[in-house]
Protein backbone atom coordinates (compact mmCIF):
# COMPACT_ATOMS: atom_id res chain seq x y z
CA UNK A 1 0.74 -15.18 0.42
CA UNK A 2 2.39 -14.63 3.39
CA UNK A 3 1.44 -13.17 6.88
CA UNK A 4 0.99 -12.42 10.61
CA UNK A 5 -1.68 -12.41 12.41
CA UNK A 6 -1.10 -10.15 15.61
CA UNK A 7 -2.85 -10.79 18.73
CA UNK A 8 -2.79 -9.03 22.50
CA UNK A 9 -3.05 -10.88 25.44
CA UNK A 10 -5.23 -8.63 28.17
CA UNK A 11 -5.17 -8.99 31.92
CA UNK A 12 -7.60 -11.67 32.00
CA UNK A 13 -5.05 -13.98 29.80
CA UNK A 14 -7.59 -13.70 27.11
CA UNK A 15 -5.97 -13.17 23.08
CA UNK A 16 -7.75 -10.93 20.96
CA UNK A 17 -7.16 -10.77 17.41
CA UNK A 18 -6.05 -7.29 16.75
CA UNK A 19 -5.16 -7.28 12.81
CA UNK A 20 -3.64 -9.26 9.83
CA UNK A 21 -0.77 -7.57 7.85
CA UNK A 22 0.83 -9.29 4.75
CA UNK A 23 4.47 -9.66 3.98
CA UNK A 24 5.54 -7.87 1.28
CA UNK A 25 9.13 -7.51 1.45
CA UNK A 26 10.81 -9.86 -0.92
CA UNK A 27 14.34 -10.59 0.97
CA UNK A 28 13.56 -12.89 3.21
CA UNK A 29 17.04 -11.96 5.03
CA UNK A 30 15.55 -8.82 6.58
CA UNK A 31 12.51 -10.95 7.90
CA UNK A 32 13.19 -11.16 11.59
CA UNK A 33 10.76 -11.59 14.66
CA UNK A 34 12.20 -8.31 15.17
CA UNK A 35 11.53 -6.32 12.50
CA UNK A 36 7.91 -7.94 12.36
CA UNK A 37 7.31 -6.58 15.96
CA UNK A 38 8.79 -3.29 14.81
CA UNK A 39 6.13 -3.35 12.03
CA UNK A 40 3.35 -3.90 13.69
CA UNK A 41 4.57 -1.06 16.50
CA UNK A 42 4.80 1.56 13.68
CA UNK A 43 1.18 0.30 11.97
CA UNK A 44 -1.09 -0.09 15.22
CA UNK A 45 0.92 2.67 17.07
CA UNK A 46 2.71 2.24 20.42
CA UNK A 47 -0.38 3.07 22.65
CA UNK A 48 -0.60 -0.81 23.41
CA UNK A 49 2.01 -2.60 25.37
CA UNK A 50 4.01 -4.66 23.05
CA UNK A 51 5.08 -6.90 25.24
CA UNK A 52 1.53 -8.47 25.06
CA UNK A 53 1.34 -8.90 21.37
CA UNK A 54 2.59 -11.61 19.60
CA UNK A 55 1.97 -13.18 16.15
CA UNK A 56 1.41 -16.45 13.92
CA UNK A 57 2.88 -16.45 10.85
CA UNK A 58 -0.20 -17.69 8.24
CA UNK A 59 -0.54 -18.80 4.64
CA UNK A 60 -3.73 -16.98 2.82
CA UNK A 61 -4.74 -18.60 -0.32
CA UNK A 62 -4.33 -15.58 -3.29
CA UNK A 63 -7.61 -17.25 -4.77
CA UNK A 64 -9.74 -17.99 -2.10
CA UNK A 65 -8.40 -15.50 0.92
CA UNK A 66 -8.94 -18.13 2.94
CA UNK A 67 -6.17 -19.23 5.35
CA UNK A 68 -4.35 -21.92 5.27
């Protein structure tokens, strides 16, 4: 399975792992790095400054839920 893990970068340069969110949209046409930002905006609100988060796209095994 498919996902992003979103992280924040604080004043001290230090990334914090702030959540994991699965892709579950099946056209991958309307997968952009924008509408993944936009995502996470509406799910973790817009009380942090998005212009310090950023993401890794992961694998996470369906069997294990380990990642990949």
């Amino acid at each position: 399975m498919l996902a992003y893990e979103f992280y924040y970068r604080d004043d001290t340069d230090q990334c914090q792992l702030i959540g994991i969110l699965p892709e579950r949209r099946k056209g991958p046409q309307r997968i952009t790095p924008e509408s993944i930002m936009n995502w996470v905006e509406k799910v973790l609100g817009s009380n942090l400054d998005i212009s310090k988060i950023f993401f890794v796209k992961v694998m996470i095994d369906n069997r294990t839920g380990g990642i990949v």
